[in-house]
C-alpha atoms as a PDB file:
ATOM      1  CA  UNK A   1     106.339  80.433  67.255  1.00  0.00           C
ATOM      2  CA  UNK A   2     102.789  81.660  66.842  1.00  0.00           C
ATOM      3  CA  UNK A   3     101.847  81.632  70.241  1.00  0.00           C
ATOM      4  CA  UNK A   4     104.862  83.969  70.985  1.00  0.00           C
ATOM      5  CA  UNK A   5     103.990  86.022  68.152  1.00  0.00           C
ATOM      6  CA  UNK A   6     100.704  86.419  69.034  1.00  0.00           C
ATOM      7  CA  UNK A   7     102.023  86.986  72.693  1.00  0.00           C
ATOM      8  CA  UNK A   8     104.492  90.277  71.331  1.00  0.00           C
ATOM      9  CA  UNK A   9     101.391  91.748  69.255  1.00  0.00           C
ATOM     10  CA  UNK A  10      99.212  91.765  72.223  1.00  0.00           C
ATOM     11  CA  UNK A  11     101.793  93.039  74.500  1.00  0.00           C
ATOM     12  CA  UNK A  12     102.077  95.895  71.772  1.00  0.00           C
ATOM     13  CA  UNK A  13      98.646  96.928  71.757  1.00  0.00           C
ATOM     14  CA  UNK A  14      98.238 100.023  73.895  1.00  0.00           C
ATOM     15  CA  UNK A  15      94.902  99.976  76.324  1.00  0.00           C
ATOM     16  CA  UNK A  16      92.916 103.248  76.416  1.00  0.00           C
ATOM     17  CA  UNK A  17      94.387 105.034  80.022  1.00  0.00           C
ATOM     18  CA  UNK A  18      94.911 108.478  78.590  1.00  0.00           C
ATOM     19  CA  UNK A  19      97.839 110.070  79.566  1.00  0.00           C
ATOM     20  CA  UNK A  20      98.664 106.784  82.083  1.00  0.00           C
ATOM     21  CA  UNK A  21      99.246 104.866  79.338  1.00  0.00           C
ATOM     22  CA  UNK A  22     102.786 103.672  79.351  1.00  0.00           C
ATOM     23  CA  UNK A  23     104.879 100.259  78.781  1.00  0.00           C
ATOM     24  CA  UNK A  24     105.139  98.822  82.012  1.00  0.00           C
ATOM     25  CA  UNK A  25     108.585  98.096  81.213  1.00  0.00           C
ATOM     26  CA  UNK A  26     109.154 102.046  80.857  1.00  0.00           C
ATOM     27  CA  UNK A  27     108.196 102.686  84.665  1.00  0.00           C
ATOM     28  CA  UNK A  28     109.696  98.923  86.242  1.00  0.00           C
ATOM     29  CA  UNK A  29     112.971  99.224  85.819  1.00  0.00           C
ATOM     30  CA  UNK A  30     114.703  95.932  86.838  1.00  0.00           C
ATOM     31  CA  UNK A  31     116.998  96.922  89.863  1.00  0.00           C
ATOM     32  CA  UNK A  32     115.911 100.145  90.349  1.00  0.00           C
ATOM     33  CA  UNK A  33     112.242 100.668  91.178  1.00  0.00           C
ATOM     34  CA  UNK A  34     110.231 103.551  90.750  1.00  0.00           C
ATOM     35  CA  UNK A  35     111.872 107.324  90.661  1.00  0.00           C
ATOM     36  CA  UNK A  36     109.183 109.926  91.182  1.00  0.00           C
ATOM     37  CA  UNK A  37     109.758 113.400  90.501  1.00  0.00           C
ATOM     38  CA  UNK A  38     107.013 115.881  91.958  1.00  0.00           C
ATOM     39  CA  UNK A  39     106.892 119.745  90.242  1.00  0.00           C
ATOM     40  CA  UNK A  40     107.009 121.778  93.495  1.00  0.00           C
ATOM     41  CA  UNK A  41     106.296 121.356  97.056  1.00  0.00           C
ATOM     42  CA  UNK A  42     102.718 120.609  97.776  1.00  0.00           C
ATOM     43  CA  UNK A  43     102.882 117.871  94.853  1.00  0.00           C
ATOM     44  CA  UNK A  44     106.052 116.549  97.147  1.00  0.00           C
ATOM     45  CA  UNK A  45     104.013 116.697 100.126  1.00  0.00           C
ATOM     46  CA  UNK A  46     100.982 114.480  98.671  1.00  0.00           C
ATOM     47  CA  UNK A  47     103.556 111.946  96.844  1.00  0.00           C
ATOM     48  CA  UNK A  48     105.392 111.389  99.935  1.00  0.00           C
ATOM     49  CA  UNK A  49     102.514 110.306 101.844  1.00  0.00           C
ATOM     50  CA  UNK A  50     100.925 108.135  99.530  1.00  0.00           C
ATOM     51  CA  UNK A  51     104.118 106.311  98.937  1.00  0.00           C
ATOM     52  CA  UNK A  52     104.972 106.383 102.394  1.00  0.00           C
ATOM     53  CA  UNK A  53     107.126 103.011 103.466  1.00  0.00           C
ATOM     54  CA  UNK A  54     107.356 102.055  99.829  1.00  0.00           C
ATOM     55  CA  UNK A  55     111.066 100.795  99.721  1.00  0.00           C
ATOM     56  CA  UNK A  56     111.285 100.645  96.278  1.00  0.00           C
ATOM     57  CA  UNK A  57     110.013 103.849  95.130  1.00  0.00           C
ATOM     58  CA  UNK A  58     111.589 107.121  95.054  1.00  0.00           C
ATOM     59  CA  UNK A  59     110.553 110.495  95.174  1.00  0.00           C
ATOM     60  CA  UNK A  60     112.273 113.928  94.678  1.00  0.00           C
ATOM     61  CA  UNK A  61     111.358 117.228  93.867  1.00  0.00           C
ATOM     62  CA  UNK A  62     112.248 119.159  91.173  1.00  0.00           C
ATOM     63  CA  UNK A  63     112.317 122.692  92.106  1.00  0.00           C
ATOM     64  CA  UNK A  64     114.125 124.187  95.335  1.00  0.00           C
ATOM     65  CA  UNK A  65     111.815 124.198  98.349  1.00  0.00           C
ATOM     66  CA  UNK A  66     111.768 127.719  98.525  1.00  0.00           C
ATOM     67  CA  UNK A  67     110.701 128.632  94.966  1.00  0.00           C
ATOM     68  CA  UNK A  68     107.066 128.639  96.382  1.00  0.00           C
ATOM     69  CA  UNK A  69     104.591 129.043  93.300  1.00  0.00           C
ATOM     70  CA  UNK A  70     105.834 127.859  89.369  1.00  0.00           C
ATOM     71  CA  UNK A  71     104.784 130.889  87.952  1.00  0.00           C
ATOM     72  CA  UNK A  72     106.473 131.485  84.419  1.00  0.00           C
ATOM     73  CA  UNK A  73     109.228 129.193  86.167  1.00  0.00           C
ATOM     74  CA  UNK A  74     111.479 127.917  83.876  1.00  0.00           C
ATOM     75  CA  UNK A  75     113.674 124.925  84.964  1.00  0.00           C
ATOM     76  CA  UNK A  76     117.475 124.835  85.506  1.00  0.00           C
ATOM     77  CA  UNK A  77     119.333 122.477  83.134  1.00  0.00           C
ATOM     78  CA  UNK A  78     120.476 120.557  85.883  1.00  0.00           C
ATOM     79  CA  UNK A  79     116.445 120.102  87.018  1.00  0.00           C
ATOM     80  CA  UNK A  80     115.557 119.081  83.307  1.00  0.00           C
ATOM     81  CA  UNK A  81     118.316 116.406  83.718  1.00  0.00           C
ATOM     82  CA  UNK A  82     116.983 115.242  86.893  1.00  0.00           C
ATOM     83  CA  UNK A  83     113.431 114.573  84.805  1.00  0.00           C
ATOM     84  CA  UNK A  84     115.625 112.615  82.399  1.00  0.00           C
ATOM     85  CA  UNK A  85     115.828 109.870  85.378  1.00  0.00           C
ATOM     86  CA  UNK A  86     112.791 109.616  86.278  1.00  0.00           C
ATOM     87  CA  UNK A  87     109.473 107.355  85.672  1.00  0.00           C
ATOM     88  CA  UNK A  88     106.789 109.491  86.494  1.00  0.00           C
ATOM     89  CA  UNK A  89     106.653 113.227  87.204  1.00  0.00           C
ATOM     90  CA  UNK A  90     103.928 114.142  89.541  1.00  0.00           C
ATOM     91  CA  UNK A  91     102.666 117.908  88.657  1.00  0.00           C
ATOM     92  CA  UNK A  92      99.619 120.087  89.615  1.00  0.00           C
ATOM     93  CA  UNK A  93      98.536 120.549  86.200  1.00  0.00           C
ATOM     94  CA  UNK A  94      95.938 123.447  85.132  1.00  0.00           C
ATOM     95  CA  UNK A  95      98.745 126.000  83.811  1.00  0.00           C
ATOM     96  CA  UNK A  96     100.559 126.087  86.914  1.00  0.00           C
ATOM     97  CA  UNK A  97     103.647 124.330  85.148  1.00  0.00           C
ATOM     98  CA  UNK A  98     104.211 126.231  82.117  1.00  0.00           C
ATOM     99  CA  UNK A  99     107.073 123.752  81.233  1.00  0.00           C
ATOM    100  CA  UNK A 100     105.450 120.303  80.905  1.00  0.00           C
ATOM    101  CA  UNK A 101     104.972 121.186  77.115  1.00  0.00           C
ATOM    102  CA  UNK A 102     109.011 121.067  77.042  1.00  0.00           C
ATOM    103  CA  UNK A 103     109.139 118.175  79.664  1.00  0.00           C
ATOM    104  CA  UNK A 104     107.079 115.830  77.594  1.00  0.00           C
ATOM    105  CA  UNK A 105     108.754 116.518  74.321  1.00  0.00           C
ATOM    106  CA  UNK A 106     112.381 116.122  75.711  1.00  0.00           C
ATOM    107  CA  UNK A 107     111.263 112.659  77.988  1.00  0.00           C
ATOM    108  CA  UNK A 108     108.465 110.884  75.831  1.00  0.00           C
ATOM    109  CA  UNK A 109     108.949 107.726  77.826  1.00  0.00           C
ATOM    110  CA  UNK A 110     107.932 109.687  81.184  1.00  0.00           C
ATOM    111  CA  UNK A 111     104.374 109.253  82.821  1.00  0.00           C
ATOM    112  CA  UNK A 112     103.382 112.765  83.109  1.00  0.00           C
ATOM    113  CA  UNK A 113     100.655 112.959  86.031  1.00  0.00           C
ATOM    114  CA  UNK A 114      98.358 116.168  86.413  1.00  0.00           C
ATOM    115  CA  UNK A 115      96.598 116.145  89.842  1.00  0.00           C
ATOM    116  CA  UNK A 116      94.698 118.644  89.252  1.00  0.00           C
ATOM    117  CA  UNK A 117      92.484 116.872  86.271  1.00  0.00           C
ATOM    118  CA  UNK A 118      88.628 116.575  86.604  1.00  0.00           C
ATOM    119  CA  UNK A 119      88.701 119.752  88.979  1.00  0.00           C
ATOM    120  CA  UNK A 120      86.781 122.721  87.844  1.00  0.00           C
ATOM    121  CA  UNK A 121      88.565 125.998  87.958  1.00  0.00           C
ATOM    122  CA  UNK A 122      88.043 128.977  88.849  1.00  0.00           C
ATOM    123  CA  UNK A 123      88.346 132.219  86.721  1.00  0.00           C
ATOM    124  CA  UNK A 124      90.375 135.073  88.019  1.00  0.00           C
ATOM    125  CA  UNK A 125      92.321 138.587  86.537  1.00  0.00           C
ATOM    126  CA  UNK A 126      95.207 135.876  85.115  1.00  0.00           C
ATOM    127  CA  UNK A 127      92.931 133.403  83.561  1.00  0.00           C
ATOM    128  CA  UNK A 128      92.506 129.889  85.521  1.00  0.00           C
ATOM    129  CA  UNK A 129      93.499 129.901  88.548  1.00  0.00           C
ATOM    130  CA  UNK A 130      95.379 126.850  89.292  1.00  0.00           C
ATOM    131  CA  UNK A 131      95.514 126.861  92.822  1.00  0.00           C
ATOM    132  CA  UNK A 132      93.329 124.405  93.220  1.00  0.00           C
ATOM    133  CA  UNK A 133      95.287 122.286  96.635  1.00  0.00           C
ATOM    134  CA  UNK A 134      94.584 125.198  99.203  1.00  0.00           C
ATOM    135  CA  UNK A 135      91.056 124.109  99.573  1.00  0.00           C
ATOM    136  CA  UNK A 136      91.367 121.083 101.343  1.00  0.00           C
ATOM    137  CA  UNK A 137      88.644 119.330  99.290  1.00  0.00           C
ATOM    138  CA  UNK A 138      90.136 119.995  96.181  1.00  0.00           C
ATOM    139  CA  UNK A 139      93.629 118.294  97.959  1.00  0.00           C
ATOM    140  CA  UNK A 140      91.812 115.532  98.767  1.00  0.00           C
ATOM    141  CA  UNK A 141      90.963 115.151  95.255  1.00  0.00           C
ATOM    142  CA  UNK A 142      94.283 115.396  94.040  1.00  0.00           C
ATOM    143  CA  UNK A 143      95.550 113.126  96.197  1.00  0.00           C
ATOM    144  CA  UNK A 144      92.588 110.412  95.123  1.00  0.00           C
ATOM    145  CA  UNK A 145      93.826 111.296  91.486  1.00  0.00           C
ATOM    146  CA  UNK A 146      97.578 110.581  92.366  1.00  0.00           C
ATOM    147  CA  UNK A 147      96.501 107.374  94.050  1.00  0.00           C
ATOM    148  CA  UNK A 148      94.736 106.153  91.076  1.00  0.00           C
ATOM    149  CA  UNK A 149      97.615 107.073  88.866  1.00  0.00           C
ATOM    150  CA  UNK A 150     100.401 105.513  90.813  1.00  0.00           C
ATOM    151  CA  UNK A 151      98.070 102.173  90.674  1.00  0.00           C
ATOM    152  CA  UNK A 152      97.064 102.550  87.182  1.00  0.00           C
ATOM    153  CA  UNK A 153     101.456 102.853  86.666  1.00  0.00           C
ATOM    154  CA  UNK A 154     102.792 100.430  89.461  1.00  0.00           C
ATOM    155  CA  UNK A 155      99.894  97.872  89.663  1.00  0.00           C
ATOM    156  CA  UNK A 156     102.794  95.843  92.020  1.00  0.00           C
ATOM    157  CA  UNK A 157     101.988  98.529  95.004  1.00  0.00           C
ATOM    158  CA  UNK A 158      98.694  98.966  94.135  1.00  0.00           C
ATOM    159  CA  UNK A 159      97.659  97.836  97.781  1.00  0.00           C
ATOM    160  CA  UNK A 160     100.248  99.923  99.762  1.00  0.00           C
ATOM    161  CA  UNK A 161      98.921 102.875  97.227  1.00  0.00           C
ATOM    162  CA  UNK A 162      95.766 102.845  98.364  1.00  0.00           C
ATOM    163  CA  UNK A 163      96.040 102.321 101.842  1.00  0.00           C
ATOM    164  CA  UNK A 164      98.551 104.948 101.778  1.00  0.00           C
ATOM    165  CA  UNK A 165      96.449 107.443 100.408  1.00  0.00           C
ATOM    166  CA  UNK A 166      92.870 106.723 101.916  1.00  0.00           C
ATOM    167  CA  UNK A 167      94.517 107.037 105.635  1.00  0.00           C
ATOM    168  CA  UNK A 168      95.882 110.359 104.377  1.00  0.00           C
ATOM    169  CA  UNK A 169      92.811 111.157 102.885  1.00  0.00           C
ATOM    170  CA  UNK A 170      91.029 110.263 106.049  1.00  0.00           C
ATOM    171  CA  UNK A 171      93.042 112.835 108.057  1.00  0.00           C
ATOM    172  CA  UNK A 172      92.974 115.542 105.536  1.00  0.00           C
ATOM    173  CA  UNK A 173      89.026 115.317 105.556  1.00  0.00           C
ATOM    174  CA  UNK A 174      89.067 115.543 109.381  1.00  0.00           C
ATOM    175  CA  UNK A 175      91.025 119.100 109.184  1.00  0.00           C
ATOM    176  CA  UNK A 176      88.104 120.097 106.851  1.00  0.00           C
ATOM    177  CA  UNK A 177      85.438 119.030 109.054  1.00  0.00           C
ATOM    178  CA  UNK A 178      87.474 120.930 112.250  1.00  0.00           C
ATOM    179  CA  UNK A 179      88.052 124.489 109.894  1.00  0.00           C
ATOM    180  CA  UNK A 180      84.551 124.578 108.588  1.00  0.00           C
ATOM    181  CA  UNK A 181      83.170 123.980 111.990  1.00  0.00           C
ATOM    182  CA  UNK A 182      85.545 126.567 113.921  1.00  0.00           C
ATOM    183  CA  UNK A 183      85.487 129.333 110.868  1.00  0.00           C
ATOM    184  CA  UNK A 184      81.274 129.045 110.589  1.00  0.00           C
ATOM    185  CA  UNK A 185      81.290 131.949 112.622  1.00  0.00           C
ATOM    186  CA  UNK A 186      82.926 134.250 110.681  1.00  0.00           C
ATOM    187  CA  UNK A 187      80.997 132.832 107.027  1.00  0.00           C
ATOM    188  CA  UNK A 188      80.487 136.124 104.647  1.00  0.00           C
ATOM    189  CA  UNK A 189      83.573 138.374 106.330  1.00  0.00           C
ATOM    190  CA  UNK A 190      85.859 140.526 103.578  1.00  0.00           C
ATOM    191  CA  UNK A 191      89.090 139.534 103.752  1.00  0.00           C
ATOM    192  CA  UNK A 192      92.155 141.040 101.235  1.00  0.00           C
ATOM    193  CA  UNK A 193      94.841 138.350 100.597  1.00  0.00           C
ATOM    194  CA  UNK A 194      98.498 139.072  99.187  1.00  0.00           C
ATOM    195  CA  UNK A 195      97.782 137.184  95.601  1.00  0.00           C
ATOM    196  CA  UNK A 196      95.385 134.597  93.762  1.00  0.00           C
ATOM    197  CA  UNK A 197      96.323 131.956  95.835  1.00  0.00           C
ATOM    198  CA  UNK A 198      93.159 132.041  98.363  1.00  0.00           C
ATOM    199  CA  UNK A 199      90.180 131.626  95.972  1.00  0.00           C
ATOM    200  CA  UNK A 200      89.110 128.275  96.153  1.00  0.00           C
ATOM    201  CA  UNK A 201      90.215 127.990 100.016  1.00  0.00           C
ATOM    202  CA  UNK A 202      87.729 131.358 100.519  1.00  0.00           C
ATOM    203  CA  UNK A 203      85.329 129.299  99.192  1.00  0.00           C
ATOM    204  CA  UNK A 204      85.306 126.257 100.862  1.00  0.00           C
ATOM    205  CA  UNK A 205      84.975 128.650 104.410  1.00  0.00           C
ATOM    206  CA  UNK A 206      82.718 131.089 103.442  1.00  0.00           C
ATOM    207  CA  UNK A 207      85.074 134.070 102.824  1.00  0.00           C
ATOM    208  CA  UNK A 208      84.878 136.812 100.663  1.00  0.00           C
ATOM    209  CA  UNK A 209      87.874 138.003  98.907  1.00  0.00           C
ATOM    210  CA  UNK A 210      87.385 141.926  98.880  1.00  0.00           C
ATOM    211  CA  UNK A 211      90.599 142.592  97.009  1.00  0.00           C
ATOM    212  CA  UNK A 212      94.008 140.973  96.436  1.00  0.00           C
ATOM    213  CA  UNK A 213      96.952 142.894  96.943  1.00  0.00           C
ATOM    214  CA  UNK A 214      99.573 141.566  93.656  1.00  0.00           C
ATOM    215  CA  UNK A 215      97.991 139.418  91.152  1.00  0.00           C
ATOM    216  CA  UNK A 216     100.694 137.521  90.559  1.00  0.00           C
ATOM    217  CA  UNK A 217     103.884 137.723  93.054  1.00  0.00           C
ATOM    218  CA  UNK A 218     106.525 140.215  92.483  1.00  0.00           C
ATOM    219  CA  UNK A 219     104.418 142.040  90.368  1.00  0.00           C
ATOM    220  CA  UNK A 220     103.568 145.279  92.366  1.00  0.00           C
ATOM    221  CA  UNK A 221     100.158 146.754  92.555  1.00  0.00           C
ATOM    222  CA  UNK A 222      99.330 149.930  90.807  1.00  0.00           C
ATOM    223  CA  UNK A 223      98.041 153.411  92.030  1.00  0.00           C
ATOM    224  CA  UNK A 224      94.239 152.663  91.645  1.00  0.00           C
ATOM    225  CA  UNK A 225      94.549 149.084  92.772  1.00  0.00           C
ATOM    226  CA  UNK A 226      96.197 150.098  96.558  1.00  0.00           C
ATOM    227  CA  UNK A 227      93.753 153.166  96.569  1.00  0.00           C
ATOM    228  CA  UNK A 228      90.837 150.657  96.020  1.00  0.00           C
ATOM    229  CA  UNK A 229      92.126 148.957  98.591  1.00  0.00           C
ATOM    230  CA  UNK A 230      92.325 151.120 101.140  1.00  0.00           C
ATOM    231  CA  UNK A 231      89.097 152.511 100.501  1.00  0.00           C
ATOM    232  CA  UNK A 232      87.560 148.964 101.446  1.00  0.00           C
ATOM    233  CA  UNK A 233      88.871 149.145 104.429  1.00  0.00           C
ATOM    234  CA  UNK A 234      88.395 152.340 105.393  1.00  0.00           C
ATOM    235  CA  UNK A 235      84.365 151.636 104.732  1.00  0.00           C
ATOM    236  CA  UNK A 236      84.953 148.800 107.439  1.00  0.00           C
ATOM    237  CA  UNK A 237      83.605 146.367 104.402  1.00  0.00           C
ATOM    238  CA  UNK A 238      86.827 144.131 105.300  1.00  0.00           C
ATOM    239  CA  UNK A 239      87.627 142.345 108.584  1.00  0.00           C
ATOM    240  CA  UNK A 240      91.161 141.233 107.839  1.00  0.00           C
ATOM    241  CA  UNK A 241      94.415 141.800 105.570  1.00  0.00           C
ATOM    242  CA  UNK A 242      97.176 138.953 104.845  1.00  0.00           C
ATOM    243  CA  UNK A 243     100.430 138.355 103.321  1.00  0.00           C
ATOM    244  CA  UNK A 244     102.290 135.190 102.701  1.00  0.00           C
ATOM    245  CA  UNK A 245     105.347 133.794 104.082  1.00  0.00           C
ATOM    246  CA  UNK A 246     106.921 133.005 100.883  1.00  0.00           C
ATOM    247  CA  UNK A 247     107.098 136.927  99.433  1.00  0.00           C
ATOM    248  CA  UNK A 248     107.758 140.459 100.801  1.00  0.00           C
ATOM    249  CA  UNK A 249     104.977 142.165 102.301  1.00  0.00           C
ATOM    250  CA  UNK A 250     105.638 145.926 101.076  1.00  0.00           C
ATOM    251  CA  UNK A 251     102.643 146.741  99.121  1.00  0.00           C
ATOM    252  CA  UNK A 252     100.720 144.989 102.303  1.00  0.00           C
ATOM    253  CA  UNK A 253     102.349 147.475 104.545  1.00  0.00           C
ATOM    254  CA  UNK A 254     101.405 150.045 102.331  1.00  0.00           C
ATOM    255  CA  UNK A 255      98.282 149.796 102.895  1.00  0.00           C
ATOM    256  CA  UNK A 256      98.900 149.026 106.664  1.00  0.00           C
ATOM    257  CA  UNK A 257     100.029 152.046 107.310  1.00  0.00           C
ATOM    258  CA  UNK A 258      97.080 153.998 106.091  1.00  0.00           C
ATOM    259  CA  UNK A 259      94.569 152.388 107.173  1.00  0.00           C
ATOM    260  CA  UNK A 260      96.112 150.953 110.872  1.00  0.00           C
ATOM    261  CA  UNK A 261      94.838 147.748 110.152  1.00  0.00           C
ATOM    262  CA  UNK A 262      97.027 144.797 111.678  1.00  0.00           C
ATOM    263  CA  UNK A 263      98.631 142.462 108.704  1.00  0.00           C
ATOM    264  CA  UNK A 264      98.121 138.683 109.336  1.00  0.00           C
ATOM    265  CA  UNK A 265     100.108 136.055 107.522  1.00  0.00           C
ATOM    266  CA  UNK A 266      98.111 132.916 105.616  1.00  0.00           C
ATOM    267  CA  UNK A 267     100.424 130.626 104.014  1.00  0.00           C
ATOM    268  CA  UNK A 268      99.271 128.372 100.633  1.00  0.00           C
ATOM    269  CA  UNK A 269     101.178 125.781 101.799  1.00  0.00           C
ATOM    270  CA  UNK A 270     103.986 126.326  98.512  1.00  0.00           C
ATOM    271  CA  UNK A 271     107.207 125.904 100.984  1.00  0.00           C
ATOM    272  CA  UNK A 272     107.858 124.255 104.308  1.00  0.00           C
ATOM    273  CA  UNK A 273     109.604 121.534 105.878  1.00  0.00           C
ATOM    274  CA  UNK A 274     110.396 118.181 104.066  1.00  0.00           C
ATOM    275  CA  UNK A 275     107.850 116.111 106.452  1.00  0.00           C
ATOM    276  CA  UNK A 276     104.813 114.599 105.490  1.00  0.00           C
ATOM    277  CA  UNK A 277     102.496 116.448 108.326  1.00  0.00           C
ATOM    278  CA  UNK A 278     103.457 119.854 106.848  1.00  0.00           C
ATOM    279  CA  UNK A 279     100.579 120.569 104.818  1.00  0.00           C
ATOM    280  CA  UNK A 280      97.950 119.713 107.649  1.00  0.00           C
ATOM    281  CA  UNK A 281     100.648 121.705 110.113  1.00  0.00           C
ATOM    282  CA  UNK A 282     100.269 124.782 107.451  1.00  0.00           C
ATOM    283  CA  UNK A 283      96.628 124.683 107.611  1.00  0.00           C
ATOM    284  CA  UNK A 284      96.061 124.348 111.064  1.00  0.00           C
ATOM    285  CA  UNK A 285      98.126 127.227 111.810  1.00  0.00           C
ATOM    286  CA  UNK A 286      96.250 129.095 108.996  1.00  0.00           C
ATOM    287  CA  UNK A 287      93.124 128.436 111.142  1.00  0.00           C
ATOM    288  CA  UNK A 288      94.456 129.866 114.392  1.00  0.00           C
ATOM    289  CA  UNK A 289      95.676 132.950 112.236  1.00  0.00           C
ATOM    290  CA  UNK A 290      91.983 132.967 110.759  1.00  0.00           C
ATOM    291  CA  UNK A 291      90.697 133.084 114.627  1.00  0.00           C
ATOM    292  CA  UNK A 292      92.908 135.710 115.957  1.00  0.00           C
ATOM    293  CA  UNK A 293      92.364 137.989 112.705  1.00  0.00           C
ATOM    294  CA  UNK A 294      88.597 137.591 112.377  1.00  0.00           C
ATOM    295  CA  UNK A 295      87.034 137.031 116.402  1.00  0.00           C
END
């Protein structure tokens, strides 16, 4: 009797994991293995790659494919229900889910995982910007975090975790190595981009973002803003203007039309096909637009 009381007290002491600290009987449910919930799309993309051939782990995502970005998104009832299911809920983290706050007090028991911890952020017009997986690095590092978390959750997959996610890794840091050696030539050119999604990706390849056309999508740009805009290009200070896919281009062809310039489209990888190659499709295809805009 004292050996299995001594056994239930140290199975009730909780080790020091942070956030990752859960009952392993909380995420191993007998029977029905691991359900994964990821936030939005690029989260998706990651999680399905590191648990790639996993049979007994599941992964949806909570928002429809096309939402694109979680700004001031608020999830349906039926989505909050779907987080009621789940073991671990796989989110970008940095302010870019304004509803985990909600999610954490409604599901204690879930393993809340925030990719985007450790990275430093950069400061823009709307505060952090959390748009931290367009740089490729900085996707590599979330994907390192997610593999660490999975392990530190589902020790029993630890080795098909980490294989998982280095060979992704691996592949992701070969795109980085092609983009920075085929965009060196155009290091230091002025570029406008549709919103904040581009700073960190700018970065990594030596662009300069002159101006952004809507700080935050949907939310039109005023008088002064388009006319500063237009100015900058008119001064020939920028090489390049781009939209995104995921939103409507009018204040974009605004300021086409005075100034003549050609709009390109660079997509931040928020929407796209449910396949785990998407994000390094998106990005290649982002470098061929970078080519044809800037050569």
């Amino acid at each position: 009797m004292l050996m299995l009381c001594a056994v239930s007290l140290s199975a009730g002491c909780p080790g020091k994991q942070g956030e990752l600290e859960r009952d392993a009987k909380a995420v191993h449910r007998s029977g029905t293995g691991n359900r994964i919930v990821t936030s939005f799309y690029p989260m998706y993309i990651m999680t399905i790659n590191v648990t790639k051939g996993i049979g007994e782990v599941r992964v949806s995502n909570l928002t429809p494919p096309t939402i694109g970005c979680l700004h001031d998104y608020s999830p349906t009832t039926a989505e909050m229900k779907k987080l009621d299911n789940a073991d671990i809920f796989v989110t970008n983290g940095a302010g870019m889910e304004s509803f985990l706050d909600k999610v954490a007090r409604q599901n204690p028991r879930i393993a809340i995982v925030r990719l985007a911890e450790g990275i430093p952020l950069l400061k823009g017009a709307q505060g952090e910007n959390p748009h931290v997986w367009v740089s490729i690095s900085h996707a590599i590092s979330e994907v390192e975090n997610l593999k660490k978390a999975l392990i530190s959750l589902d020790p029993v997959h630890a080795g098909a975790y980490k294989q998982n996610a280095d060979a992704y890794i691996s592949r992701l840091a070969a795109l980085r190595t092609e983009m920075v050696r085929e965009l060196a030539p155009y290091r230091g050119a002025r570029i406008i981009t549709f919103h904040e999604a581009f700073p960190y990706f700018a970065r990594e390849f030596g662009l300069i973002i002159a101006a952004v056309v809507e700080r935050e999508p949907g939310s039109a740009p005023n008088a002064r803003e388009l006319a500063e805009s237009i100015d900058s290009i008119k001064k020939k200070e920028v090489k390049a203007l781009f939209s995104e896919p995921q939103y409507p281009a009018s204040a974009a062809d605004a300021i086409a039309r005075e100034t003549g310039m050609k709009i390109y489209v660079l997509d931040p990888a928020v929407t796209g096909p449910d396949d785990p190659d998407a994000y390094i499709r998106i990005m290649e295809q982002n470098l061929k637009t970078l080519q044809e805009a800037l050569k």
